[in-house]
N, C-alpha and C. Protein backbone atom coordinates (compact mmCIF):
# COMPACT_ATOMS: atom_id res chain seq x y z
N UNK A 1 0.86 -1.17 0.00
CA UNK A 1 0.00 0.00 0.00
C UNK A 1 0.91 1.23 0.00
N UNK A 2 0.50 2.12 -0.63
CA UNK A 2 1.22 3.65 -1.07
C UNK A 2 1.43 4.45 0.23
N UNK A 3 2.15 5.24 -0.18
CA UNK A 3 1.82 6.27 1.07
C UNK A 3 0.68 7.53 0.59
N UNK A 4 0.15 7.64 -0.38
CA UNK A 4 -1.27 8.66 -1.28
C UNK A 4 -2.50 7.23 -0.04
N UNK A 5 -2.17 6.09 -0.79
CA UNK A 5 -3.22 5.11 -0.09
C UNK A 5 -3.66 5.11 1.40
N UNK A 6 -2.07 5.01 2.17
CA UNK A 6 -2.53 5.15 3.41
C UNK A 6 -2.99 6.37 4.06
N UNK A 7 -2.64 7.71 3.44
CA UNK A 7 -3.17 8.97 3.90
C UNK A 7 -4.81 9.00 3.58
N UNK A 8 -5.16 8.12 2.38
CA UNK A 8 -6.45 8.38 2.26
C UNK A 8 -7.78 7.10 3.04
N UNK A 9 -7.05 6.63 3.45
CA UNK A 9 -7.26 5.30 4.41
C UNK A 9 -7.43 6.48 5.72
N UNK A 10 -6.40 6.68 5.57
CA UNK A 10 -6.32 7.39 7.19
C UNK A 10 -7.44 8.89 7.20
N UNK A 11 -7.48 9.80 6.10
CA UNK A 11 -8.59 10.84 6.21
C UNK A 11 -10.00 10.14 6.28
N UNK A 12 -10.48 8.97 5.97
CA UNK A 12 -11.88 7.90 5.92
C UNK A 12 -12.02 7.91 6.99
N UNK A 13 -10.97 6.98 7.72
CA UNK A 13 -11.27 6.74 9.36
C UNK A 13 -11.18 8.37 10.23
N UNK A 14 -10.75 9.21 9.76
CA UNK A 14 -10.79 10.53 10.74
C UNK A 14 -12.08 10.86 10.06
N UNK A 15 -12.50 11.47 8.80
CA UNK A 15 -13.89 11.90 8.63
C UNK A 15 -15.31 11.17 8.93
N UNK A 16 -14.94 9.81 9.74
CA UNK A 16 -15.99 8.69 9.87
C UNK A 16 -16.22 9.25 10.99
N UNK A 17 -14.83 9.11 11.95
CA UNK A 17 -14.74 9.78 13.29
C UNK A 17 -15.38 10.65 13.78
N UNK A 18 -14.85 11.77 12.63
CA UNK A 18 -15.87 13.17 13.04
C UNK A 18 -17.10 13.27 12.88
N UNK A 19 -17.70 11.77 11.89
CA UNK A 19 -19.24 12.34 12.04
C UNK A 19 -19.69 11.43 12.76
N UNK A 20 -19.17 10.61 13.59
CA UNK A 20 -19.41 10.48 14.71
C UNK A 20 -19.74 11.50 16.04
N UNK A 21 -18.29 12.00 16.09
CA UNK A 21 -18.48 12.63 17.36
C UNK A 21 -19.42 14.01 16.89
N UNK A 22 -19.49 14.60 15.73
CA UNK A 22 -20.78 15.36 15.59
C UNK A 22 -22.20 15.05 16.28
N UNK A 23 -22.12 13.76 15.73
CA UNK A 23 -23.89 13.18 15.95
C UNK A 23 -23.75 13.38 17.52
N UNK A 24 -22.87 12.71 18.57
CA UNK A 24 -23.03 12.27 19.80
C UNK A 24 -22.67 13.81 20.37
N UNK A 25 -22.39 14.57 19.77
CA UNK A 25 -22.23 16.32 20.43
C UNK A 25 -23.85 16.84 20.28
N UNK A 26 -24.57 16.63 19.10
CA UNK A 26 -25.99 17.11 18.60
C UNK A 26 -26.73 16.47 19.32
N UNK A 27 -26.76 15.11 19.61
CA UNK A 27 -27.86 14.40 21.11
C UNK A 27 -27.37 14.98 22.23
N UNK A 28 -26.25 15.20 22.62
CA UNK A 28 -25.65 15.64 24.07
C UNK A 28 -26.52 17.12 24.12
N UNK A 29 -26.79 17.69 22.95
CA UNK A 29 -26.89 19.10 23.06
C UNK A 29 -28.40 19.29 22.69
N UNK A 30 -29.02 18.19 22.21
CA UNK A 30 -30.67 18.29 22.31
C UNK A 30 -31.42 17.74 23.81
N UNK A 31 -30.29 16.96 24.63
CA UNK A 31 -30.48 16.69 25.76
C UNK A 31 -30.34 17.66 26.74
N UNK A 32 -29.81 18.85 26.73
CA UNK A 32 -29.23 20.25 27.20
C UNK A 32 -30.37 21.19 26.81
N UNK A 33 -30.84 21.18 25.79
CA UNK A 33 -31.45 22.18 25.39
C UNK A 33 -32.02 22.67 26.43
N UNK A 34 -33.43 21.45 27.19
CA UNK A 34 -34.09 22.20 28.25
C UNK A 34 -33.67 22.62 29.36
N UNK A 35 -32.70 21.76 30.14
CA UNK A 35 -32.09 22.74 31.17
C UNK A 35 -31.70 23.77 31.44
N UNK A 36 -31.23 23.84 29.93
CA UNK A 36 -30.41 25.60 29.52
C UNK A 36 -31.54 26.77 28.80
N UNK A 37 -32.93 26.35 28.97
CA UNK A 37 -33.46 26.86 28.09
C UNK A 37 -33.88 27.34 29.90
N UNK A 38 -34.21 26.77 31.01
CA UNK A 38 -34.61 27.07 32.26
C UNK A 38 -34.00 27.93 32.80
N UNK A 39 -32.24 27.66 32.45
CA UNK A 39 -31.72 28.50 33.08
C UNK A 39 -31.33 30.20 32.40
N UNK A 40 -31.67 30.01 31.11
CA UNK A 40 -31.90 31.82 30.95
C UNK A 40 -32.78 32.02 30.98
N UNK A 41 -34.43 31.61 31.05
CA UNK A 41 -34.84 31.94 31.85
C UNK A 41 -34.59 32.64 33.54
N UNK A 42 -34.12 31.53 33.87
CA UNK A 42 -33.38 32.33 35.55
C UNK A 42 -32.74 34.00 35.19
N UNK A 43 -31.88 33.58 34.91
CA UNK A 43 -31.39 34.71 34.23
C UNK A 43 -31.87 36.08 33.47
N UNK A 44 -32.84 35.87 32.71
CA UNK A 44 -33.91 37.13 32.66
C UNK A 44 -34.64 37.27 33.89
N UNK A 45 -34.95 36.59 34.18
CA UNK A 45 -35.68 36.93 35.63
C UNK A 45 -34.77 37.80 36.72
N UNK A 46 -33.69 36.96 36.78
CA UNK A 46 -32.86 38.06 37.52
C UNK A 46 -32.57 39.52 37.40
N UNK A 47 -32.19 39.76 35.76
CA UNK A 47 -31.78 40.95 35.21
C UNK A 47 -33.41 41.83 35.59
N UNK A 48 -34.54 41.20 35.39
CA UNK A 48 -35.63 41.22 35.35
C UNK A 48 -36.06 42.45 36.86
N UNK A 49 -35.70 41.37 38.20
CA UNK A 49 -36.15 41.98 39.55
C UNK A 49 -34.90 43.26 39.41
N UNK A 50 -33.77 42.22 39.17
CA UNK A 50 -32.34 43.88 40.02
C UNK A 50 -33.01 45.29 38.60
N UNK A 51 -33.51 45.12 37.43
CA UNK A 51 -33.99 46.58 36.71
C UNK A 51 -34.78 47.14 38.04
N UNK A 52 -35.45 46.25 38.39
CA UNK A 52 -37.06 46.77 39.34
C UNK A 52 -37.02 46.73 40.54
N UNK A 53 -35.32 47.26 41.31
CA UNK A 53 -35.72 46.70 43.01
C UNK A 53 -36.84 47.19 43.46
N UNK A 54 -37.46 48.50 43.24
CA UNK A 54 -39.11 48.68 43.87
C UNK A 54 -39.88 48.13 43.93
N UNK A 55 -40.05 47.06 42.95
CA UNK A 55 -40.96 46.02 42.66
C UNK A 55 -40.71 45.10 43.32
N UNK A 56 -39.59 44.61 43.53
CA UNK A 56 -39.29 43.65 43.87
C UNK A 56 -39.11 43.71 45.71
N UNK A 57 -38.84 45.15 46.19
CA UNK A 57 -39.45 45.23 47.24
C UNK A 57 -40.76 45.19 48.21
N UNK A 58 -41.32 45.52 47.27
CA UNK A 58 -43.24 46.10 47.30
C UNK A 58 -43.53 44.36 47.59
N UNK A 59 -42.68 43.44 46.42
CA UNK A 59 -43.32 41.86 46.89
C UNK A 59 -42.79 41.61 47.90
N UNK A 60 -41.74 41.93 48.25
CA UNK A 60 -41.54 41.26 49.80
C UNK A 60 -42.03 41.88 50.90
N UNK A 61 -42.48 43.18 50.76
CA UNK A 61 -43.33 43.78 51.99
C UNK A 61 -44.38 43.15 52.04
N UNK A 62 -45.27 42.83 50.42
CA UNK A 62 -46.62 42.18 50.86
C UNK A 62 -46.54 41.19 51.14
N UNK A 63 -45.51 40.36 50.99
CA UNK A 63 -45.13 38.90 51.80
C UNK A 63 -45.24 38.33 53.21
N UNK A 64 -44.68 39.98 53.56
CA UNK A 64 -44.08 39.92 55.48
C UNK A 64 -45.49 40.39 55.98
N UNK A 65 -46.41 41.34 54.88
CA UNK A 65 -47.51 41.88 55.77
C UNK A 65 -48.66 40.68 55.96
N UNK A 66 -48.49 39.97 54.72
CA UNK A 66 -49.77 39.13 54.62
C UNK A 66 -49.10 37.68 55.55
N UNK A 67 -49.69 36.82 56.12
CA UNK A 67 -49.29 35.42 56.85
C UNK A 67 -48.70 34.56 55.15
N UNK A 68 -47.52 34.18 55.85
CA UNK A 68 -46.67 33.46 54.82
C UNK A 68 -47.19 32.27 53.85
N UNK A 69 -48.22 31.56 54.52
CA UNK A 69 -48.99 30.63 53.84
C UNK A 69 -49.88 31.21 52.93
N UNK A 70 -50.84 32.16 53.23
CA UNK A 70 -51.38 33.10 52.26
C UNK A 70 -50.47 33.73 50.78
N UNK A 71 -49.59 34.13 51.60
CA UNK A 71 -48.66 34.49 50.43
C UNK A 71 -48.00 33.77 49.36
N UNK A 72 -47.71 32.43 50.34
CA UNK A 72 -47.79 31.34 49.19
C UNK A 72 -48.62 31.24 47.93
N UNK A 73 -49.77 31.26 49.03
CA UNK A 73 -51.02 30.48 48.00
C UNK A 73 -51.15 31.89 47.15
N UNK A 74 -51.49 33.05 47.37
CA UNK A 74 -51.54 33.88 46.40
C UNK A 74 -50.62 34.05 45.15
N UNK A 75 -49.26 34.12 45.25
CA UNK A 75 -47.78 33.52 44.56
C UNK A 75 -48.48 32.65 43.68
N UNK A 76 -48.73 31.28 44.26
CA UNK A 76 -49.48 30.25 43.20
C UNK A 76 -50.73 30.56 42.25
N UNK A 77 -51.51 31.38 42.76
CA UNK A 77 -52.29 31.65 42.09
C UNK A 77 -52.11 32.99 40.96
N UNK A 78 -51.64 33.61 41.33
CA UNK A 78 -50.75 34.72 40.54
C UNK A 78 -49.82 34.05 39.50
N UNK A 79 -49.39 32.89 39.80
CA UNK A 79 -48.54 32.56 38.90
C UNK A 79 -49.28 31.47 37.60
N UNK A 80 -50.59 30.77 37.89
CA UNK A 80 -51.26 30.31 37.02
C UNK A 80 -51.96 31.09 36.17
N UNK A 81 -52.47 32.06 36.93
CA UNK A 81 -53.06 33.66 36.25
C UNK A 81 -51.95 33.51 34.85
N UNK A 82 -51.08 34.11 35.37
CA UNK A 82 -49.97 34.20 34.27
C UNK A 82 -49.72 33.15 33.17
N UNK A 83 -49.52 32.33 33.84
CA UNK A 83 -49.66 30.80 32.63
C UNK A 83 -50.39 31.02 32.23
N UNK A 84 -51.51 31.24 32.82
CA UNK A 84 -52.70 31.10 31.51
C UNK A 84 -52.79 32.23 30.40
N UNK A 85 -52.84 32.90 30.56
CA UNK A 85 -52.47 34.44 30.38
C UNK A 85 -51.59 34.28 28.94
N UNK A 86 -50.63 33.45 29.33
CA UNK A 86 -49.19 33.02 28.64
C UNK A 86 -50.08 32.19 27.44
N UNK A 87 -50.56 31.23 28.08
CA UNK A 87 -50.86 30.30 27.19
C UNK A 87 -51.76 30.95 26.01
N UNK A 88 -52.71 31.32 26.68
CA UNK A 88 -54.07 32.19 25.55
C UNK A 88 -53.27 33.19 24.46
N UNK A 89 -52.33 33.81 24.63
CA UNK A 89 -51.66 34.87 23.83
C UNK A 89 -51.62 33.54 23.10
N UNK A 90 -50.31 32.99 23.17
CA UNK A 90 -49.68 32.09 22.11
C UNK A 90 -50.64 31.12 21.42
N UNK A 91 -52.05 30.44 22.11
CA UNK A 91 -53.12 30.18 21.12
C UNK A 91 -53.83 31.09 20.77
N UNK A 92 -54.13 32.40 20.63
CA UNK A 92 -54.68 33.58 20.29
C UNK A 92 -53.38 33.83 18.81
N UNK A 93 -52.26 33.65 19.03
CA UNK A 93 -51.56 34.27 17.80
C UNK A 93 -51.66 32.78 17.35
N UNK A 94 -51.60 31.57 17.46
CA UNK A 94 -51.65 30.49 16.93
C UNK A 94 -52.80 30.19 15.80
N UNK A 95 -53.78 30.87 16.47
CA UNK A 95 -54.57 30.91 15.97
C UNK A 95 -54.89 31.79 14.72
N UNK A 96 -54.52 33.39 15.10
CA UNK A 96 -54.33 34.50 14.14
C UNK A 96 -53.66 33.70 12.64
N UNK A 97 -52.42 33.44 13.57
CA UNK A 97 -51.50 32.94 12.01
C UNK A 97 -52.68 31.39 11.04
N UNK A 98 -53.13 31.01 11.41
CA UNK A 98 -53.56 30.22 10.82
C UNK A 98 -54.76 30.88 10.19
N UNK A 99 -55.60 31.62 10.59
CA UNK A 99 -56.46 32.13 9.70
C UNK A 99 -55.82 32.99 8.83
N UNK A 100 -54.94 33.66 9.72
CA UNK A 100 -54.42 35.27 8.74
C UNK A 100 -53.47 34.43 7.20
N UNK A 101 -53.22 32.91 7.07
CA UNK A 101 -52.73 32.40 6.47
C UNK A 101 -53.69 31.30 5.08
N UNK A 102 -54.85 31.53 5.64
CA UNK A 102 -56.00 30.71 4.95
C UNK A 102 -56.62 31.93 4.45
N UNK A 103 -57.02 33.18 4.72
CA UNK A 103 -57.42 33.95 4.09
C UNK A 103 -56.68 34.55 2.52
């Protein structure tokens, strides 16, 4: 065998290689997606309260004023408000686009 032969022997097994370790980088990184999709979330949220310490004070006063279990449960309920809230926009434009797309 040549030495042209064995270099091209040898680029096969490295470009086989690499699309290997491509594929197993692209599952590693569709497996990531959601954690990392949670954690900027976190992260806007943060940037989110420190824009607004007033706001973000005002909730912890009504926290300390109201009994802590209350405040819980209000928190929870405030926060499904929102989901839902969340949700209806995005089937409200889900919706838009599909008519605004059939018309």
């Amino acid at each position: 065998m040549g030495r042209f032969e064995q270099l091209s022997h040898r680029k096969a097994r490295l470009a086989a290689a690499a699309a290997e370790q491509r594929q197993a980088i692209a599952q590693t990184a569709l497996a990531l997606r959601r954690p990392l999709s949670w954690a900027d979330r976190g992260v806007a949220l943060l940037a989110y309260a420190k824009a607004r310490p007033v706001l973000v004070a005002a909730i912890a006063a009504a926290a300390v004023a109201v009994k802590p279990a209350r405040a819980l449960a209000l928190g929870r309920r405030a926060f499904s408000v929102w989901r839902g809230a969340r949700m209806a926009r995005a089937l409200l434009a889900l919706l838009q686009a599909r008519l605004g797309g059939a018309a």
